[in-house]
N, C-alpha and C. Protein backbone atom coordinates (compact mmCIF):
# COMPACT_ATOMS: atom_id res chain seq x y z
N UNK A 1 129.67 -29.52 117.47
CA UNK A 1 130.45 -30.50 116.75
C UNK A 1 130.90 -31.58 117.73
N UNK A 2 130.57 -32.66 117.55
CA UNK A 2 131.27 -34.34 117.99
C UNK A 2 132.72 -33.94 118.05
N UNK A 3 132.85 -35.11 119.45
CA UNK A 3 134.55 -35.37 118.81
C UNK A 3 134.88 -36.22 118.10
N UNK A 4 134.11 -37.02 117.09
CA UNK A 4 134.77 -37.89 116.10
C UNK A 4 134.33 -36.66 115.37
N UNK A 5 134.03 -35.97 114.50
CA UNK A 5 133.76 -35.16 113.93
C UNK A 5 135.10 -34.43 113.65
N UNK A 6 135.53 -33.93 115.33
CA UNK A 6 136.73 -33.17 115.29
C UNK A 6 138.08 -34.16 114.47
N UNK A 7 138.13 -35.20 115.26
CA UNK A 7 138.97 -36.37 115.04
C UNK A 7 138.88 -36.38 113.44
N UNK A 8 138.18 -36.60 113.01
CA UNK A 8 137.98 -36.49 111.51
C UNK A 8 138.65 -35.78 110.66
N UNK A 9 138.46 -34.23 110.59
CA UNK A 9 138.88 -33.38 110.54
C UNK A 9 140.64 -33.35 110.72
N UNK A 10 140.56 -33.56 111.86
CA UNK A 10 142.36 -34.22 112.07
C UNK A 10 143.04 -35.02 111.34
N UNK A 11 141.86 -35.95 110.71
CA UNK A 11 142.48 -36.69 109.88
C UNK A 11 142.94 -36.47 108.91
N UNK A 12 142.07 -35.87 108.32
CA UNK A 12 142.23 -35.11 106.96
C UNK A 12 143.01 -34.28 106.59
N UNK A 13 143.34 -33.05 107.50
CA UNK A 13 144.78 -32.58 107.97
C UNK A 13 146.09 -33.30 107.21
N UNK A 14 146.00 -34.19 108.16
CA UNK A 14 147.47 -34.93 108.14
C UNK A 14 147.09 -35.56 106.84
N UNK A 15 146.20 -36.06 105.92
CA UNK A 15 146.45 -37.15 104.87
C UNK A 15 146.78 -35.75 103.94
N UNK A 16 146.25 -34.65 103.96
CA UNK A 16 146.24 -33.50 103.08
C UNK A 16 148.27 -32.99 103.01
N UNK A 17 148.03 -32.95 104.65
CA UNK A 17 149.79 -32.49 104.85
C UNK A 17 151.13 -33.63 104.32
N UNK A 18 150.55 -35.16 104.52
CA UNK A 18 151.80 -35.78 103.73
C UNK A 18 151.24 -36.24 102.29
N UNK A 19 150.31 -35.37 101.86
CA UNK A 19 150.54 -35.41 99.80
C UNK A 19 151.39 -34.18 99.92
N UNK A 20 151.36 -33.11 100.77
CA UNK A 20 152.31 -32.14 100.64
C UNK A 20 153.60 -32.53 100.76
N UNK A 21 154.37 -33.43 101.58
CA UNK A 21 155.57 -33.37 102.04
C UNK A 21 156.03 -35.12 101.38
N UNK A 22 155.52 -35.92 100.96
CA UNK A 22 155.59 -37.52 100.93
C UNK A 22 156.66 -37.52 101.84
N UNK A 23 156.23 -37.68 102.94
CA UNK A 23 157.50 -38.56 103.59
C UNK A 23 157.05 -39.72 104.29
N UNK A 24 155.68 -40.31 104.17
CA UNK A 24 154.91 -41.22 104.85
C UNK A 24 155.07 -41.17 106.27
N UNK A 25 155.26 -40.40 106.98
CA UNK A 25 155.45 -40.10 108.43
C UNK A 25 153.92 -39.27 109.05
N UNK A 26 153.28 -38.55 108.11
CA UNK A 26 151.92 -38.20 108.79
C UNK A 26 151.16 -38.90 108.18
N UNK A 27 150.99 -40.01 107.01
CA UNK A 27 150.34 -40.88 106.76
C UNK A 27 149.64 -41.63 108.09
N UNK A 28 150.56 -42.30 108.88
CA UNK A 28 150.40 -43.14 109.91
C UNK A 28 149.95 -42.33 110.91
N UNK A 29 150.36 -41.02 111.23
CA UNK A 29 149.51 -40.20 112.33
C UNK A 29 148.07 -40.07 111.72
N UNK A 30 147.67 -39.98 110.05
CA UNK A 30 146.17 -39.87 109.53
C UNK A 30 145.71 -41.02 110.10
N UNK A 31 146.29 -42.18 110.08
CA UNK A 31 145.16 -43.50 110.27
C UNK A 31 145.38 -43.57 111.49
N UNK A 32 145.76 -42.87 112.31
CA UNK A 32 145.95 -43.24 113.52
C UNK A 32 144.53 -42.41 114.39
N UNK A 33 144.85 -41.32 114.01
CA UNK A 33 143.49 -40.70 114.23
C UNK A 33 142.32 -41.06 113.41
N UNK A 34 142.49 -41.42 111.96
CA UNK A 34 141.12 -41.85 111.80
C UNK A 34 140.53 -42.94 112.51
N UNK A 35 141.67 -43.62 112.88
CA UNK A 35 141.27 -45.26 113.97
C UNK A 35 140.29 -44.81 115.32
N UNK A 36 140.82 -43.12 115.96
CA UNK A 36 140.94 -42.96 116.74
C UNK A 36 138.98 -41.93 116.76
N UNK A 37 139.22 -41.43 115.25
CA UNK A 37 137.60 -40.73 115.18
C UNK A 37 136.45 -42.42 114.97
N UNK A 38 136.85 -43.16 114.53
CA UNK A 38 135.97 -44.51 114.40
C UNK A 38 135.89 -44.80 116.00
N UNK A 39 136.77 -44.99 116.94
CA UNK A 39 136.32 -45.41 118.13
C UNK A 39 135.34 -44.84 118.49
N UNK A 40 135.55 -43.10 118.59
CA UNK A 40 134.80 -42.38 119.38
C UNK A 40 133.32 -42.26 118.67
N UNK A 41 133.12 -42.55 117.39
CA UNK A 41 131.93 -42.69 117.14
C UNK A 41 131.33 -43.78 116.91
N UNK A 42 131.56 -45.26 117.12
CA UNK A 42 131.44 -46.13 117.94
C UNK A 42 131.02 -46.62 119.52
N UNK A 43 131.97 -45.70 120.27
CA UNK A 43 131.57 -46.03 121.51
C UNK A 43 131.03 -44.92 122.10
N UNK A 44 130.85 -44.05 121.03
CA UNK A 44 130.01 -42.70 121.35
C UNK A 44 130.53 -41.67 122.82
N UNK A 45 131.70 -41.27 122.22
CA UNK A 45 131.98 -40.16 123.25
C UNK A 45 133.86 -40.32 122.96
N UNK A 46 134.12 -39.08 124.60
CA UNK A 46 135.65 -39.03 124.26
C UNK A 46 135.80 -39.60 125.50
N UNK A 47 137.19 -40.30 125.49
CA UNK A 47 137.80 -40.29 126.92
C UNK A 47 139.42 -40.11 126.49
N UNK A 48 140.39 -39.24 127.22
CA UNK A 48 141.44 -39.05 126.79
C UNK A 48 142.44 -40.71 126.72
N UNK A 49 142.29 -41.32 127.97
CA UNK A 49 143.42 -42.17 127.55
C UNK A 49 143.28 -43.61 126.73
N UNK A 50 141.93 -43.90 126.39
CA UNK A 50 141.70 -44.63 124.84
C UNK A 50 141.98 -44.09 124.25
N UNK A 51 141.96 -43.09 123.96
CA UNK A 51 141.84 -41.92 122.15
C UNK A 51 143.75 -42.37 122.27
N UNK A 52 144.28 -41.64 123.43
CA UNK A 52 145.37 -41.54 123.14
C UNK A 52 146.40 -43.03 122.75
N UNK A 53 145.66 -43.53 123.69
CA UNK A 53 146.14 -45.49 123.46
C UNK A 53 145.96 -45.45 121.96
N UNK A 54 144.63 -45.64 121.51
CA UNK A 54 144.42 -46.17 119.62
C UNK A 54 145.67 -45.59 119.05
N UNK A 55 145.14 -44.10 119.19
CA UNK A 55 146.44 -43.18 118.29
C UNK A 55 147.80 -43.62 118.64
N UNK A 56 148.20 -44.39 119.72
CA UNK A 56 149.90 -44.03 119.78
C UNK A 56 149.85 -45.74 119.25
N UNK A 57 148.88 -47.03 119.21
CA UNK A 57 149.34 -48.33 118.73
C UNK A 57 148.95 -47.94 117.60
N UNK A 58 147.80 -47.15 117.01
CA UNK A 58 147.96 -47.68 115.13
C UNK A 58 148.95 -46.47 114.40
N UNK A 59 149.17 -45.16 114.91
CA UNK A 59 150.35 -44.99 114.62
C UNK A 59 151.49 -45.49 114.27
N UNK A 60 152.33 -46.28 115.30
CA UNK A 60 153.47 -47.21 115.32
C UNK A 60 152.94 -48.26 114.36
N UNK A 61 152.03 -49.08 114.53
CA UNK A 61 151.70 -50.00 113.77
C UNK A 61 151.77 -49.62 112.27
N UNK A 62 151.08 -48.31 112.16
CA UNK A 62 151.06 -47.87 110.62
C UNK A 62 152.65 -47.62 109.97
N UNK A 63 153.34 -46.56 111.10
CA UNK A 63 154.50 -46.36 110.20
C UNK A 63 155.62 -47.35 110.45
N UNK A 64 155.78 -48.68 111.17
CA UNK A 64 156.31 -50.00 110.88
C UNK A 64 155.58 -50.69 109.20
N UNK A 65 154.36 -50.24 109.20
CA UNK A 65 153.79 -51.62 108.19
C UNK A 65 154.43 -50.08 106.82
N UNK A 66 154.52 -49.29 106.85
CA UNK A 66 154.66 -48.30 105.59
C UNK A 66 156.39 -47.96 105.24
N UNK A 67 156.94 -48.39 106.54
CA UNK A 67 158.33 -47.95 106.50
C UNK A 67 159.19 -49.52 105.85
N UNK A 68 158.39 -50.70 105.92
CA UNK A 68 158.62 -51.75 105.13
C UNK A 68 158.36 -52.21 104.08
N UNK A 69 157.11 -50.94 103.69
CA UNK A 69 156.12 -51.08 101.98
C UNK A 69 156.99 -50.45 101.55
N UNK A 70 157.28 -49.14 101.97
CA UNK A 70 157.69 -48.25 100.98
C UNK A 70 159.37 -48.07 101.21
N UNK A 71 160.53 -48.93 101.34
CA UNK A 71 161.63 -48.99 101.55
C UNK A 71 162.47 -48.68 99.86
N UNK A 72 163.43 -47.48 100.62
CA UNK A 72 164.12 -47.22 98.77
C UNK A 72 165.09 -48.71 98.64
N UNK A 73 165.26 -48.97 97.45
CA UNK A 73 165.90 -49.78 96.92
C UNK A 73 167.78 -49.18 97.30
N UNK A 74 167.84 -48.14 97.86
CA UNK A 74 168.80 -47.97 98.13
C UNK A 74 169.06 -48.21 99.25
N UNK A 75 168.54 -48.83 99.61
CA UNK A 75 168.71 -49.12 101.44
C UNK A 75 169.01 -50.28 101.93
N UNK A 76 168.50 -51.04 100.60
CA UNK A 76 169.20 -52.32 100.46
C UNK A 76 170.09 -52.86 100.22
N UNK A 77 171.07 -51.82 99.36
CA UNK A 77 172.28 -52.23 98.45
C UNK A 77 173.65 -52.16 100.01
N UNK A 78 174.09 -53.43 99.59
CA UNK A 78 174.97 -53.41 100.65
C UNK A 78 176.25 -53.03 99.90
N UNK A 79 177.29 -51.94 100.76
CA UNK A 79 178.31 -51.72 99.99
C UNK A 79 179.48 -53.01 99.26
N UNK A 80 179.99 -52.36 98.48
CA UNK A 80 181.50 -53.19 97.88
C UNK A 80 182.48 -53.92 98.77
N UNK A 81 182.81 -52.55 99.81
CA UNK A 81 184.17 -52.72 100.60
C UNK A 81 183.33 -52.15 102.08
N UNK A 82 183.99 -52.09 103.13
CA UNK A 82 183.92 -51.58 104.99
C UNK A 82 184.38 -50.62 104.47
N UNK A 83 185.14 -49.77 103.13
CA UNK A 83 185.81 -48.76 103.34
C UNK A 83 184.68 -47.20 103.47
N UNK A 84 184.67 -46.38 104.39
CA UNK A 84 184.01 -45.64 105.31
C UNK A 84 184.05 -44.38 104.29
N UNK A 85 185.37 -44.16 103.58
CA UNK A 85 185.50 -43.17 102.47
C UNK A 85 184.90 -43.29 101.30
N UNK A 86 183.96 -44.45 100.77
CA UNK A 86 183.61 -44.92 99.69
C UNK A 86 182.19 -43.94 99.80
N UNK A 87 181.89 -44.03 98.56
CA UNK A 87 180.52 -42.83 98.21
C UNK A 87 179.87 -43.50 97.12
């Protein structure tokens, strides 16, 4: 077995694990590694500190661009009063 193959596999993982949990937090680790199985079968092979570079910028990149798609409407609402006891 390839390591985009493996990478793959990884991917799938994680897109499988956040329909389990929605918290869009392994969403962005899925595309991060799928970014990361496209390199390696592209430039045909592994090397640890590309793989790890792709995965740690489209990670961040992913869960910045998902943590601004998918924002609750409650996160927006600015309170009434500063008062700290309010609920």
């Amino acid at each position: 077995m390839e390591a985009y193959q493996i990478s793959l596999i990884i991917s799938c993982v994680l897109a499988i694990a956040e329909v389990m949990t929605l918290s869009f937090l392994l969403l962005g680790f899925s595309l991060g590694m799928l970014a990361v199985s496209g390199v390696q079968f592209l430039l045909d092979g592994y090397s640890l500190n590309r793989d790890v570079m792709v995965f740690a910028l489209v990670s961040v990149v992913s869960f910045g661009v998902f943590r601004k798609i998918f924002k609750k409407k409650s996160d927006l609402k600015p309170l009434a009063e500063d008062d700290i006891n309010q609920y």
